[in-house]
C-alpha atoms as a PDB file:
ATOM      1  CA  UNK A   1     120.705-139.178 -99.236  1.00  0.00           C
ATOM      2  CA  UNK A   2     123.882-140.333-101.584  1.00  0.00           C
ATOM      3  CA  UNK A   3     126.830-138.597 -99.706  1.00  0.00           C
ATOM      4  CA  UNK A   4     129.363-136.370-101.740  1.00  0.00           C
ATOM      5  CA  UNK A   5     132.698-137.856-102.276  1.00  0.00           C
ATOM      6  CA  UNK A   6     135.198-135.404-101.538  1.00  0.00           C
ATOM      7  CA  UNK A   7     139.160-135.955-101.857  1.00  0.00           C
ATOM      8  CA  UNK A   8     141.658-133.231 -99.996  1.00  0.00           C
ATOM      9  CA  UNK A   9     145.105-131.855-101.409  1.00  0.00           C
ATOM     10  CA  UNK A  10     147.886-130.576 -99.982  1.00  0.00           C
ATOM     11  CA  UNK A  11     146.228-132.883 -96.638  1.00  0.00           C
ATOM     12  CA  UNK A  12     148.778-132.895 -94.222  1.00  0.00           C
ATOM     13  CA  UNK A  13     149.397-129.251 -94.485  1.00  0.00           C
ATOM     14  CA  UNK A  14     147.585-126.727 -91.839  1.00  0.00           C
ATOM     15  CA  UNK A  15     144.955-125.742 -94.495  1.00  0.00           C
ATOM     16  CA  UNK A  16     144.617-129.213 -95.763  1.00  0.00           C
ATOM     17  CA  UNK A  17     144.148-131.026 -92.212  1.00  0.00           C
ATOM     18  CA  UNK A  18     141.167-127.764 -91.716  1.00  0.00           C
ATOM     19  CA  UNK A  19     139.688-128.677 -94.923  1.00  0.00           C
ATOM     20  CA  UNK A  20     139.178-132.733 -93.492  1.00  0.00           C
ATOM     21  CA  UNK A  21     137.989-131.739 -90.100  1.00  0.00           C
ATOM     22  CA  UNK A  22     134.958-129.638 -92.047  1.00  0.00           C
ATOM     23  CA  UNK A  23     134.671-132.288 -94.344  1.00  0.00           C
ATOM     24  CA  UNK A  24     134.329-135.299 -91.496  1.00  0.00           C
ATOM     25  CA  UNK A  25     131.844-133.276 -89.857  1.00  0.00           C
ATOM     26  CA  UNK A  26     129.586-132.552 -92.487  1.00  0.00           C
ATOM     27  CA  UNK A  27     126.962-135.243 -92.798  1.00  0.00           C
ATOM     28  CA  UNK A  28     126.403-134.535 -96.261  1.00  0.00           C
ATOM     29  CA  UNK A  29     130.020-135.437 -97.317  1.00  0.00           C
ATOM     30  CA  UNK A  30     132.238-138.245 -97.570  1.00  0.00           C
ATOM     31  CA  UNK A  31     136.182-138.248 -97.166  1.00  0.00           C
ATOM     32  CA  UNK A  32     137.485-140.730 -99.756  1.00  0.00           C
ATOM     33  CA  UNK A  33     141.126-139.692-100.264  1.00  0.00           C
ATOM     34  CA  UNK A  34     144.209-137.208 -99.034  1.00  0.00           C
ATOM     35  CA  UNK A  35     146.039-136.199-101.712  1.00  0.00           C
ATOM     36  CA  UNK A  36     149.963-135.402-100.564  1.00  0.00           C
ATOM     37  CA  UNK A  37     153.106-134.597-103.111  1.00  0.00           C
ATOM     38  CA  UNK A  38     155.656-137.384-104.230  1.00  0.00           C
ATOM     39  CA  UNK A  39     158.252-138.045-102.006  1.00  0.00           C
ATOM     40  CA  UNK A  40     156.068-136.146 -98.997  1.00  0.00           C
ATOM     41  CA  UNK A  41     157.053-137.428 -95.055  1.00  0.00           C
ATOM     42  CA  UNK A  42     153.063-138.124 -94.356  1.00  0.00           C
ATOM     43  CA  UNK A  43     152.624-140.685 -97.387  1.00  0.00           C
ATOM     44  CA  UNK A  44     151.372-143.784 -96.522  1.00  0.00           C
ATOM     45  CA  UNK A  45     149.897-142.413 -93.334  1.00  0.00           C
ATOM     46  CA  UNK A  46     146.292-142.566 -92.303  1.00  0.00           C
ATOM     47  CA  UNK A  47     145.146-138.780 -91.989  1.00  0.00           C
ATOM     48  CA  UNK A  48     143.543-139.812 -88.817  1.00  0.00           C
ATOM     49  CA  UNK A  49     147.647-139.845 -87.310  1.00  0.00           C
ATOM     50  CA  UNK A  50     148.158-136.262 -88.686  1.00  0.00           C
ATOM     51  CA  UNK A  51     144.789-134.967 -87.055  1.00  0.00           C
ATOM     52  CA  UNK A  52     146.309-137.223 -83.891  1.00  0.00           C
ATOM     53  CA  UNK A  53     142.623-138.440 -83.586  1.00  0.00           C
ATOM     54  CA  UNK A  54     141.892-142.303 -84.640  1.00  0.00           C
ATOM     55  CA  UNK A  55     142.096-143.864 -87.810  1.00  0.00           C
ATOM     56  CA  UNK A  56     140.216-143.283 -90.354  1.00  0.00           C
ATOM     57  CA  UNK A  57     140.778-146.449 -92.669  1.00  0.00           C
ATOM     58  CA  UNK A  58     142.378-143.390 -95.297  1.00  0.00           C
ATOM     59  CA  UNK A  59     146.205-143.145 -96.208  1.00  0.00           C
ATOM     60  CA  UNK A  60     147.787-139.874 -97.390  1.00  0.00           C
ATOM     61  CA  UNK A  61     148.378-141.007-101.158  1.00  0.00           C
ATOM     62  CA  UNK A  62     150.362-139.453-104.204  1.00  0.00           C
ATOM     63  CA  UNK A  63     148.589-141.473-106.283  1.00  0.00           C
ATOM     64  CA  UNK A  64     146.240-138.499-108.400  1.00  0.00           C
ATOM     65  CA  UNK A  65     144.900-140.707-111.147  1.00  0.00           C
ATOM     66  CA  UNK A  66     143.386-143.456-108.802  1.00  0.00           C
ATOM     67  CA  UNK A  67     141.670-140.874-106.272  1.00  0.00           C
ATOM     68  CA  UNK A  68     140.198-138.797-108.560  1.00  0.00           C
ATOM     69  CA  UNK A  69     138.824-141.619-110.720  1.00  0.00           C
ATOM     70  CA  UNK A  70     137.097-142.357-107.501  1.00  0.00           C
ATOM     71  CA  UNK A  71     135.479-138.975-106.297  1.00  0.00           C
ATOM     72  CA  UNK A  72     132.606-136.308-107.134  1.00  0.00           C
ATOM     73  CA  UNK A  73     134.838-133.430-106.030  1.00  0.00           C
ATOM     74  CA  UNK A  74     138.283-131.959-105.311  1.00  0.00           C
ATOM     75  CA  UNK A  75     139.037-129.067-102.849  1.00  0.00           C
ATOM     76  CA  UNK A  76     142.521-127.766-102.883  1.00  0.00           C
ATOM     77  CA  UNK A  77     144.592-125.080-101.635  1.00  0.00           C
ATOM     78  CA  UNK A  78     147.864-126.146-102.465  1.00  0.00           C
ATOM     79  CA  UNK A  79     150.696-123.943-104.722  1.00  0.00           C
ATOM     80  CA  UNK A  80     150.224-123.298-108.605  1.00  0.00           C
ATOM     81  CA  UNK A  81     151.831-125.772-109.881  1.00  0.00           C
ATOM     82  CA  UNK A  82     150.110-128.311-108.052  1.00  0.00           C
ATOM     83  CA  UNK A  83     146.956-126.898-108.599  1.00  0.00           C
ATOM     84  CA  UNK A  84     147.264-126.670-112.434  1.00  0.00           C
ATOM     85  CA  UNK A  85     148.055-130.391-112.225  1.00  0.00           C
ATOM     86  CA  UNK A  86     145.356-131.234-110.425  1.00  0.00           C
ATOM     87  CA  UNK A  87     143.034-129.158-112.581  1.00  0.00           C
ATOM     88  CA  UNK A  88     144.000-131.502-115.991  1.00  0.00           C
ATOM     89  CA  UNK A  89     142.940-134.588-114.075  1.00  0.00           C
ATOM     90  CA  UNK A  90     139.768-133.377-112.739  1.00  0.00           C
ATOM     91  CA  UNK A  91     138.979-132.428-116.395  1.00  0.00           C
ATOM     92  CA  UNK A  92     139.803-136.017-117.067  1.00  0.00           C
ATOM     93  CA  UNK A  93     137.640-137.506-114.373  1.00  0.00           C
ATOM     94  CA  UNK A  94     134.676-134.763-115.050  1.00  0.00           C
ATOM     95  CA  UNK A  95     134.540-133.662-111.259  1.00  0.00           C
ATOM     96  CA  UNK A  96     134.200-130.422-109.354  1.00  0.00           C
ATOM     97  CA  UNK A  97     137.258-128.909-108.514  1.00  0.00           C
ATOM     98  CA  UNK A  98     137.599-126.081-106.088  1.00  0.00           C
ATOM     99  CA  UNK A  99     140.490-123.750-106.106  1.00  0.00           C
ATOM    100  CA  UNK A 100     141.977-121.779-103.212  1.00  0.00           C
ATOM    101  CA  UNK A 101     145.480-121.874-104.402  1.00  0.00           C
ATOM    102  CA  UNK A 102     146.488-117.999-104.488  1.00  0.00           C
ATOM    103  CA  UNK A 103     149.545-116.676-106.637  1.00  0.00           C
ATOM    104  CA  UNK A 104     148.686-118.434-109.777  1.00  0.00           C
ATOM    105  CA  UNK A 105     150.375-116.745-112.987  1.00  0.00           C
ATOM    106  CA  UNK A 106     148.314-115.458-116.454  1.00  0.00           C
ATOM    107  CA  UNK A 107     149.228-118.898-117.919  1.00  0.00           C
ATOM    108  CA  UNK A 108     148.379-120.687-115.433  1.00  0.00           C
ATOM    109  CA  UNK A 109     144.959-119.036-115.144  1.00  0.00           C
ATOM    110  CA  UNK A 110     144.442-119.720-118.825  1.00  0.00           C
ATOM    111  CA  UNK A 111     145.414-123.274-118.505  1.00  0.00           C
ATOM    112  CA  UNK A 112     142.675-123.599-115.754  1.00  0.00           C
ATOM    113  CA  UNK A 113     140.658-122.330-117.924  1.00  0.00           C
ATOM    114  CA  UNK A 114     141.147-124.406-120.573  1.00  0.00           C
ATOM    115  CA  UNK A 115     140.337-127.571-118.406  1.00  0.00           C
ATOM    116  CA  UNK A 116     136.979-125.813-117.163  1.00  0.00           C
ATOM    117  CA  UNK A 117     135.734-127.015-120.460  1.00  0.00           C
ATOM    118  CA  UNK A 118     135.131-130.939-118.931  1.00  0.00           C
ATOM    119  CA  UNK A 119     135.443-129.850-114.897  1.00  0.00           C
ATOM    120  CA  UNK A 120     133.640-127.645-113.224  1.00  0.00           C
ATOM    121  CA  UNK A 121     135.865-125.516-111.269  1.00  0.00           C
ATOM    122  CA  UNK A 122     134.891-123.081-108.854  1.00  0.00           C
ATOM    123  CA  UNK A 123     138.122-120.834-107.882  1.00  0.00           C
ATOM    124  CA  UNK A 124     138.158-117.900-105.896  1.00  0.00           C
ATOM    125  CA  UNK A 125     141.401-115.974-104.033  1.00  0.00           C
ATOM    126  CA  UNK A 126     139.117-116.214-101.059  1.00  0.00           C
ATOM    127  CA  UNK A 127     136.606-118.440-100.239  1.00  0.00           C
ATOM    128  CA  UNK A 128     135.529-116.829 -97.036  1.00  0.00           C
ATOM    129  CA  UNK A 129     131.503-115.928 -97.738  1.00  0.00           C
ATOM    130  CA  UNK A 130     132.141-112.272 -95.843  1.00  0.00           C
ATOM    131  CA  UNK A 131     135.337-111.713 -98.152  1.00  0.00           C
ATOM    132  CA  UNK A 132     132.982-112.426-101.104  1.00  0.00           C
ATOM    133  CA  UNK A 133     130.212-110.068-100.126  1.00  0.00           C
ATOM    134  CA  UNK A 134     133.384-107.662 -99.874  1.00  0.00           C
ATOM    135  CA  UNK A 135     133.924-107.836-103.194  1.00  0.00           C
ATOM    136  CA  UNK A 136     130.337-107.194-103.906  1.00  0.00           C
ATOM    137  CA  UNK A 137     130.338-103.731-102.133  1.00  0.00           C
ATOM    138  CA  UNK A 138     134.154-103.060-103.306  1.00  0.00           C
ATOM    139  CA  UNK A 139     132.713-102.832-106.779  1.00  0.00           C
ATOM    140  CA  UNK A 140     129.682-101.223-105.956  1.00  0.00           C
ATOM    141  CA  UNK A 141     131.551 -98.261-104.036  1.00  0.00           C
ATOM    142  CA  UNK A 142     133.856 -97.944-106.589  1.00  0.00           C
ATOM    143  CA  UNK A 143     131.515 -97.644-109.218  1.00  0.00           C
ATOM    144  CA  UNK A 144     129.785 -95.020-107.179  1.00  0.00           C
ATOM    145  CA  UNK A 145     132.280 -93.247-106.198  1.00  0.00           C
ATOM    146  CA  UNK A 146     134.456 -90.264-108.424  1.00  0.00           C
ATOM    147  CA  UNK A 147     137.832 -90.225-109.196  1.00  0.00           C
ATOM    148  CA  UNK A 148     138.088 -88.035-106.174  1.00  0.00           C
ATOM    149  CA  UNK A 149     138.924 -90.912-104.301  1.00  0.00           C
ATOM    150  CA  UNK A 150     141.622 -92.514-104.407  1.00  0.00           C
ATOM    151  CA  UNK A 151     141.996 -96.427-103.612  1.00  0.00           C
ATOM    152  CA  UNK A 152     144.150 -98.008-101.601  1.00  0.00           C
ATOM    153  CA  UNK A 153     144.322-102.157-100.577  1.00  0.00           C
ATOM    154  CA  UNK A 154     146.081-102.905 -97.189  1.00  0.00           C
ATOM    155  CA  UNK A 155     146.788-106.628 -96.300  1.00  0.00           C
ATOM    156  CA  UNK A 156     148.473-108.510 -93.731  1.00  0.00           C
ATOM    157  CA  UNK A 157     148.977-112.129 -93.175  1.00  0.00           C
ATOM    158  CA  UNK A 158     151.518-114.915 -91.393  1.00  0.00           C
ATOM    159  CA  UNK A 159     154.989-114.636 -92.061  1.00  0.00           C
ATOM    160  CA  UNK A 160     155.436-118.117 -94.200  1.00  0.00           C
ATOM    161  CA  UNK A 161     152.645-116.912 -96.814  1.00  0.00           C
ATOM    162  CA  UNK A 162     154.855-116.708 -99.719  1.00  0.00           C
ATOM    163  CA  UNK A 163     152.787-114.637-102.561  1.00  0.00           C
ATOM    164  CA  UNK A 164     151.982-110.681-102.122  1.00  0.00           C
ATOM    165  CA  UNK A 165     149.887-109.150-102.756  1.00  0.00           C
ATOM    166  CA  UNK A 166     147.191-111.520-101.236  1.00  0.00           C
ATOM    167  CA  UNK A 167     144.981-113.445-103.819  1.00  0.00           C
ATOM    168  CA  UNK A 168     142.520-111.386-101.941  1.00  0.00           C
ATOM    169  CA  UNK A 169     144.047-108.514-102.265  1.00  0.00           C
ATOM    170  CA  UNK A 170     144.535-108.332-105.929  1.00  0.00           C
ATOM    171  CA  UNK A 171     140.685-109.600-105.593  1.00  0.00           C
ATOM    172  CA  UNK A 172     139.419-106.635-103.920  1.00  0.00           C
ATOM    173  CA  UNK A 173     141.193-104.795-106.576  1.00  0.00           C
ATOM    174  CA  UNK A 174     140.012-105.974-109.051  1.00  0.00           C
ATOM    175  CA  UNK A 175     136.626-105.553-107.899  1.00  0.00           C
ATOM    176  CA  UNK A 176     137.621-101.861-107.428  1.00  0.00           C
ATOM    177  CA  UNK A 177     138.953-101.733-110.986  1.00  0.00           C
ATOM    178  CA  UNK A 178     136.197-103.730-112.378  1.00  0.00           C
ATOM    179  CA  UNK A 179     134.118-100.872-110.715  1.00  0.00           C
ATOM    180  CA  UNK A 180     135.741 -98.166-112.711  1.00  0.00           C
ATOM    181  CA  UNK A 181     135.922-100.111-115.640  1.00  0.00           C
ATOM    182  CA  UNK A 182     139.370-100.423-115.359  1.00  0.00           C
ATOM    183  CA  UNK A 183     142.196-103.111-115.995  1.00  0.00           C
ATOM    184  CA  UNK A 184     144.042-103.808-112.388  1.00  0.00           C
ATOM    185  CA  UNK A 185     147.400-104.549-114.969  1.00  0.00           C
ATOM    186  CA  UNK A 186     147.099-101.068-116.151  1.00  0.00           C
ATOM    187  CA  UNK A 187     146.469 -99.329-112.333  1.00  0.00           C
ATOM    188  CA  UNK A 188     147.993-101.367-110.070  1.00  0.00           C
ATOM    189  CA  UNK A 189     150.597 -99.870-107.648  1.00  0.00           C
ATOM    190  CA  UNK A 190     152.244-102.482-105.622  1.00  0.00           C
ATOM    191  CA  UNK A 191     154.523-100.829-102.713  1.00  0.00           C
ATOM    192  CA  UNK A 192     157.540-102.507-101.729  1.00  0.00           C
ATOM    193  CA  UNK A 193     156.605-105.744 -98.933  1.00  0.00           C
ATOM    194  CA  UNK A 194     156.441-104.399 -95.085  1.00  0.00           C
ATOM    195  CA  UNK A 195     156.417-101.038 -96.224  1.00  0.00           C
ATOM    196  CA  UNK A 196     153.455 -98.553 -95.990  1.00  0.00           C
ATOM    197  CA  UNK A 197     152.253 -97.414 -99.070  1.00  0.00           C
ATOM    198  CA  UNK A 198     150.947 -94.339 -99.851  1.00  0.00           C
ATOM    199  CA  UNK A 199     147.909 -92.638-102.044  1.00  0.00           C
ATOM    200  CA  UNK A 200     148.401 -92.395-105.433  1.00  0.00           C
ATOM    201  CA  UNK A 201     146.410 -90.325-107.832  1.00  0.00           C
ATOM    202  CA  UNK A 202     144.917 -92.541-110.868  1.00  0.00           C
ATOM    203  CA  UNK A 203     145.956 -96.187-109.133  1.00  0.00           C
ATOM    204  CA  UNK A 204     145.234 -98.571-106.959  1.00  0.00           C
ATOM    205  CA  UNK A 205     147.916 -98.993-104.081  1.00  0.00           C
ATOM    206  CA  UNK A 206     148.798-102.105-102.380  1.00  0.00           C
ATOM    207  CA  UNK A 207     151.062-102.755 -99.386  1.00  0.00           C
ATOM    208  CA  UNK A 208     151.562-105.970 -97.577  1.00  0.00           C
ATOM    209  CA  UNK A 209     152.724-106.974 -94.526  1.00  0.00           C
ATOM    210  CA  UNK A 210     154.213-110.233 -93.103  1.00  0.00           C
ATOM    211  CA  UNK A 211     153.964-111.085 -89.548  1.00  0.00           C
ATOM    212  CA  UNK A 212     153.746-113.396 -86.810  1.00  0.00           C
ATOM    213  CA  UNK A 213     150.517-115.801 -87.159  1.00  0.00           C
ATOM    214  CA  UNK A 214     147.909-113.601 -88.632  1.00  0.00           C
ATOM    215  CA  UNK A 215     145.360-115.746 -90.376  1.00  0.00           C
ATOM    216  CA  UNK A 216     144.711-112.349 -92.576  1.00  0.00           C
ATOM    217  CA  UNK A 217     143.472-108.951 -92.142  1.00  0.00           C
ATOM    218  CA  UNK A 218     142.163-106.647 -95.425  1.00  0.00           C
ATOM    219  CA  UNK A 219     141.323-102.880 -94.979  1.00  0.00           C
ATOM    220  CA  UNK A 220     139.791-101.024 -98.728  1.00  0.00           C
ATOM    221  CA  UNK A 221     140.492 -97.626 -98.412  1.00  0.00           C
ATOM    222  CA  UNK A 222     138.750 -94.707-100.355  1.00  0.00           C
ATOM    223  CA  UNK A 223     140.070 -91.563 -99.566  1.00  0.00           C
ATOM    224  CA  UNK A 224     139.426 -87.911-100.813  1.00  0.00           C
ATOM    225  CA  UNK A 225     140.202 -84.694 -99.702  1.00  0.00           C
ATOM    226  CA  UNK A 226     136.746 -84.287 -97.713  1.00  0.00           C
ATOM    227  CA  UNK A 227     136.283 -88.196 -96.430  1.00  0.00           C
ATOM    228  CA  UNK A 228     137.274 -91.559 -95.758  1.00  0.00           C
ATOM    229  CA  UNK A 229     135.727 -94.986 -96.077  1.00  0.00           C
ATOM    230  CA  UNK A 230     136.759 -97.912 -94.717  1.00  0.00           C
ATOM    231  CA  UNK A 231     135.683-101.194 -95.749  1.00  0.00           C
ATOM    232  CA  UNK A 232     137.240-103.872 -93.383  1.00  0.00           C
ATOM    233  CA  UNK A 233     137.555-107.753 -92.587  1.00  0.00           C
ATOM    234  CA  UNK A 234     139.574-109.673 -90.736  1.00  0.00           C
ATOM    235  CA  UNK A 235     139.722-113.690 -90.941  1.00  0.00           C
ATOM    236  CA  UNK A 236     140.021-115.206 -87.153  1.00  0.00           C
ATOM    237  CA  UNK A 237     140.673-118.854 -88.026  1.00  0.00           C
ATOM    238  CA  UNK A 238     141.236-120.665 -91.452  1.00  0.00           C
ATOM    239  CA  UNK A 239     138.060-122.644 -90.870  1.00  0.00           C
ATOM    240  CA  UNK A 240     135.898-119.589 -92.872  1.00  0.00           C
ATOM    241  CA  UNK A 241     137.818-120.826 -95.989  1.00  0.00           C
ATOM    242  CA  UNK A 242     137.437-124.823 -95.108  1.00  0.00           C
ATOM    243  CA  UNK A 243     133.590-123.595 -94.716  1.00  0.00           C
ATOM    244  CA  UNK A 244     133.183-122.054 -98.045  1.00  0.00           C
ATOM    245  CA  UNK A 245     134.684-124.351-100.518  1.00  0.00           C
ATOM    246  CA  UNK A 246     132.308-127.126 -98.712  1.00  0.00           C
ATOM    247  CA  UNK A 247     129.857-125.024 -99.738  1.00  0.00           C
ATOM    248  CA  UNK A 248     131.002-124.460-102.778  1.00  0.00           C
ATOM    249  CA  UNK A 249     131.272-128.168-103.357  1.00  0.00           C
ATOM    250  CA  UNK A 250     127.998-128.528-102.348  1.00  0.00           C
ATOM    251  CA  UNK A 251     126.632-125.853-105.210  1.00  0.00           C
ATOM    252  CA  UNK A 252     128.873-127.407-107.990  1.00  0.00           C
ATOM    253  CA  UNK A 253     127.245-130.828-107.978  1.00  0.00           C
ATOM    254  CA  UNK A 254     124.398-130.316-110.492  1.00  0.00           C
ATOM    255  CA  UNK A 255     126.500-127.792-112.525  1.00  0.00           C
ATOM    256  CA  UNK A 256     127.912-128.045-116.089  1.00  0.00           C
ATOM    257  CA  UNK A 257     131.562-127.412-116.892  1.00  0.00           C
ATOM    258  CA  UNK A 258     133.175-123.802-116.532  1.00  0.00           C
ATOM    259  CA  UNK A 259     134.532-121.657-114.525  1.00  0.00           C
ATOM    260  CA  UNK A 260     133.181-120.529-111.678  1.00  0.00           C
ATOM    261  CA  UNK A 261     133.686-117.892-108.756  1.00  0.00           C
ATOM    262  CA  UNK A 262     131.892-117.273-105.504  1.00  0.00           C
ATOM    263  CA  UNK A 263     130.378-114.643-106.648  1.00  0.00           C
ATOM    264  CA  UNK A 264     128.809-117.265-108.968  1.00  0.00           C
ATOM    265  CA  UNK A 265     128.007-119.644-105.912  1.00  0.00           C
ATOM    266  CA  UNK A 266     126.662-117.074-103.077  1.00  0.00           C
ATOM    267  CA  UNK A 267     124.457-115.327-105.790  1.00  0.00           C
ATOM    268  CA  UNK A 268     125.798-111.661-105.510  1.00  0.00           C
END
């Protein structure tokens, strides 16, 4: 069986070096390129230094034209800028391109968007499969539930993850808006960062914290006067997202252009 070509950004970075362990393990997929910024320490490396295993025969590269000319699919967890970049040239080269990058803008959403019309892009703020049956049963509570309860989205992660809320945070409430047929814009209460939030009647309350190493932890919290439900998950190692975009590369192969979710890939 023809092996999936797969090329890596951001690939000397703690995500990206997780990402090409899965990726050299899986017999159904071939590493053809690392993908590092201009000017990066790492370029001209073989990734096989920066796992401090042997070499691999591939060089960390800045060159984005040449190595996605040469691929079936992009998986990238990078920062927004970056990925919006690297979004245009997988429209150009017609390739799957999955998305992990978290803390993307409105425009820059749109202008992903706009380049799912020749890639298809599969982009999610999580791409843990239990996060995404979260989601599921976010929306499905929320929809279920009166305006009795009120909502609340609790988040921690390490202390060098720049953007808070969470992409998964704002995911879950969305899902919770979504569920209420609500705009998370219009409801969103977002409490000031390492500081416990509190209920608030009509909106959706977020509070993150920054700490240590935490990989990340998200509690969903419906609350009335009578009860409490908890909906919970907690992430133990990065490899749960490295695991689902692989298997989200695997599910956009013999899709057309667009723009896709997990939702989309797991079927929920």
């Amino acid at each position: 069986m023809k092996k999936i070509k797969v090329v890596v950004t951001g690939a000397a970075g703690r995500m990206g070096q997780t990402i090409i362990k899965k990726v050299l393990r899986d017999k159904g997929l071939k590493l053809v390129g690392a993908l590092e910024i201009s000017g990066h320490k790492n370029l001209g490396q073989d990734i096989g230094k920066i796992l401090k295993t042997k070499n691999l025969g591939i060089k960390i590269s800045d060159n984005i034209i040449n190595l996605f000319a040469n691929t079936d699919a992009v998986i990238d967890f990078t920062l927004p800028n970056a990925t919006v970049d690297h979004a245009k040239y997988a429209a150009q080269a017609r390739i799957v391109h999955v998305i992990g990058t978290t803390g993307l803008s409105n425009s820059q959403l749109k202008k992903i968007e706009y380049a799912s019309k020749h890639a298809t892009i599969i982009k999610s703020g999580n791409m843990s499969l239990g996060v995404n049956l979260l989601e599921t049963l976010v929306r499905q509570a929320a929809s279920k539930l009166d305006t009795a309860f009120n909502i609340q989205i609790n988040e921690e992660h390490h202390k060098h993850k720049i953007d808070a809320p969470s992409g998964t945070a704002l995911m879950l409430g969305n899902a919770a808006a979504k569920g209420r047929s609500l705009k998370l814009d219009k409801v969103k209460k977002i409490s000031r960062l390492n500081t416990k939030g509190s209920h608030s009647k009509d909106k959706i309350v977020f509070t993150s914290f920054r700490k240590g190493e935490i990989v990340g932890n998200h509690e969903v919290i419906f609350s009335s006067p009578d009860e409490i439900i908890n909906f919970q998950h907690k992430a133990n190692n990065r490899g749960i997202f490295a695991s689902g975009a692989i298997y989200a590369v695997k599910w956009g192969q013999d899709k057309k252009p667009g723009l896709f979710s997990m939702v989309d890939v797991l079927g929920l």
